[in-house]
Protein backbone atom coordinates (compact mmCIF):
# COMPACT_ATOMS: atom_id res chain seq x y z
CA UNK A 1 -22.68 7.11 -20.84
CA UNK A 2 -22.16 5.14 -24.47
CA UNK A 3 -23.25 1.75 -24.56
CA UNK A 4 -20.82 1.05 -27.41
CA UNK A 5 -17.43 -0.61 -26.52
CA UNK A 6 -14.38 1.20 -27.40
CA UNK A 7 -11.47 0.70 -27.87
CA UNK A 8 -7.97 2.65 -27.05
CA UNK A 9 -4.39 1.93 -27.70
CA UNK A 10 -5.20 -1.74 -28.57
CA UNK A 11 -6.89 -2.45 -24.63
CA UNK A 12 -10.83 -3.09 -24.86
CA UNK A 13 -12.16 -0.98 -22.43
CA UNK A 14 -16.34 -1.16 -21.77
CA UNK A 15 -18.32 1.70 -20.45
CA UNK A 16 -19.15 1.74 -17.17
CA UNK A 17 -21.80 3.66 -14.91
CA UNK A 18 -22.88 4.48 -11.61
CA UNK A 19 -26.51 4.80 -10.08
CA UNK A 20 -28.04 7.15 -7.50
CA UNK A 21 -28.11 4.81 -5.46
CA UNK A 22 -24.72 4.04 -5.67
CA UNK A 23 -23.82 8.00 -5.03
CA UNK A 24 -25.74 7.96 -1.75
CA UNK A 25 -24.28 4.65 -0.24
CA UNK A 26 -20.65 6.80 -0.88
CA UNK A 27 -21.41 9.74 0.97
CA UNK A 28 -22.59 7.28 3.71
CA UNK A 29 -19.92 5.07 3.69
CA UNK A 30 -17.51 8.08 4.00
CA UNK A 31 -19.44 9.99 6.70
CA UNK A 32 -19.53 6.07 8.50
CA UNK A 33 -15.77 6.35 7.65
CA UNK A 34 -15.05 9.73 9.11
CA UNK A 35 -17.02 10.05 12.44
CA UNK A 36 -15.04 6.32 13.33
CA UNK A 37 -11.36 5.89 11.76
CA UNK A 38 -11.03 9.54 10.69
CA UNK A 39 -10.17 12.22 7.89
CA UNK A 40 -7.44 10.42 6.79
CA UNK A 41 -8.84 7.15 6.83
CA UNK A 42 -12.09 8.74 5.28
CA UNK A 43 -10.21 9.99 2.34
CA UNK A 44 -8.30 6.92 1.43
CA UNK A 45 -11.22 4.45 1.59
CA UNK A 46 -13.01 6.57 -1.16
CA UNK A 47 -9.69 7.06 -2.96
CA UNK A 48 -9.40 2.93 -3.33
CA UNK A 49 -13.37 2.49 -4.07
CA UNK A 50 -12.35 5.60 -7.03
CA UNK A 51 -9.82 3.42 -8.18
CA UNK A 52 -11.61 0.87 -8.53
CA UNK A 53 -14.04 1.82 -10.40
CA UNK A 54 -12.38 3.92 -12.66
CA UNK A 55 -10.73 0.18 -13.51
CA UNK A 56 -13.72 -1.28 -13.83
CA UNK A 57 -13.96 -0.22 -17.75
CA UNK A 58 -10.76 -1.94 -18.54
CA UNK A 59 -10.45 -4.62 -16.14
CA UNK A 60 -13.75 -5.72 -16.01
CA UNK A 61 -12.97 -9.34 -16.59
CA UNK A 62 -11.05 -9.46 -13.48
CA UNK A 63 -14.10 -8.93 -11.53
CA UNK A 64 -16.58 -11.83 -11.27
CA UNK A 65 -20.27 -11.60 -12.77
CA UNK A 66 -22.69 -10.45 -10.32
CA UNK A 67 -25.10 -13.81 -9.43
CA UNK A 68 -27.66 -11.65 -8.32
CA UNK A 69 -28.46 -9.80 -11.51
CA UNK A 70 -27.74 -12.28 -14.37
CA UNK A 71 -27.54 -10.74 -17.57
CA UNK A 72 -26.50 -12.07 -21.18
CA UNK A 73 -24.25 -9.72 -21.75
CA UNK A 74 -22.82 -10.02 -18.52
CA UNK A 75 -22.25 -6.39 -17.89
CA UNK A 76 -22.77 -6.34 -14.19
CA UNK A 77 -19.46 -7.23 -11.90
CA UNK A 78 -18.70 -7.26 -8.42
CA UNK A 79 -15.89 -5.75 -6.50
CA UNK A 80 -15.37 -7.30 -2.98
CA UNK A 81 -13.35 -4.23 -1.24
CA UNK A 82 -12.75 -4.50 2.44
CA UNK A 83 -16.11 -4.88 3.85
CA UNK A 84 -18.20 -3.71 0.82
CA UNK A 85 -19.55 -5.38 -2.22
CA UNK A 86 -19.91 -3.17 -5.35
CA UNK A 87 -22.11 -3.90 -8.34
């Protein structure tokens, strides 16, 4: 992913990536999901953590700083959704 900020039609939009880590906690989160609420259910909780995500690179500032990994450049947010934290 580029580092560099860029910028399209006139919205500031940084670059944003996702760890290993990360990857693994989703497919156990949606297995979690699936064996109690449900296919459905499943699919629209990883819809909604997709979403935001994907409006992390443009939205960024709507998401506080992360505490727990201060940076100078402040790059790392959090997302509180439903019973998860995302950094």
């Amino acid at each position: 992913m580029e580092s560099r900020i860029f910028k399209e039609e006139g919205i500031h939009r940084k670059p944003r990536d996702v760890s290993n880590q990360f990857k693994a906690s989703l497919v156990s989160i949606y297995d979690y999901t699936l064996e109690t609420f449900g296919y459905v259910q499943a699919e629209r909780y990883m819809q909604k953590i997709e979403q935001h995500i994907d409006s992390l690179h443009t939205f960024y500032t709507y998401h506080p700083e992360c505490r727990h990994i201060p940076t100078k450049s402040r790059m790392y947010r959090n997302i509180i959704l439903d019973s998860h934290l995302i950094i």
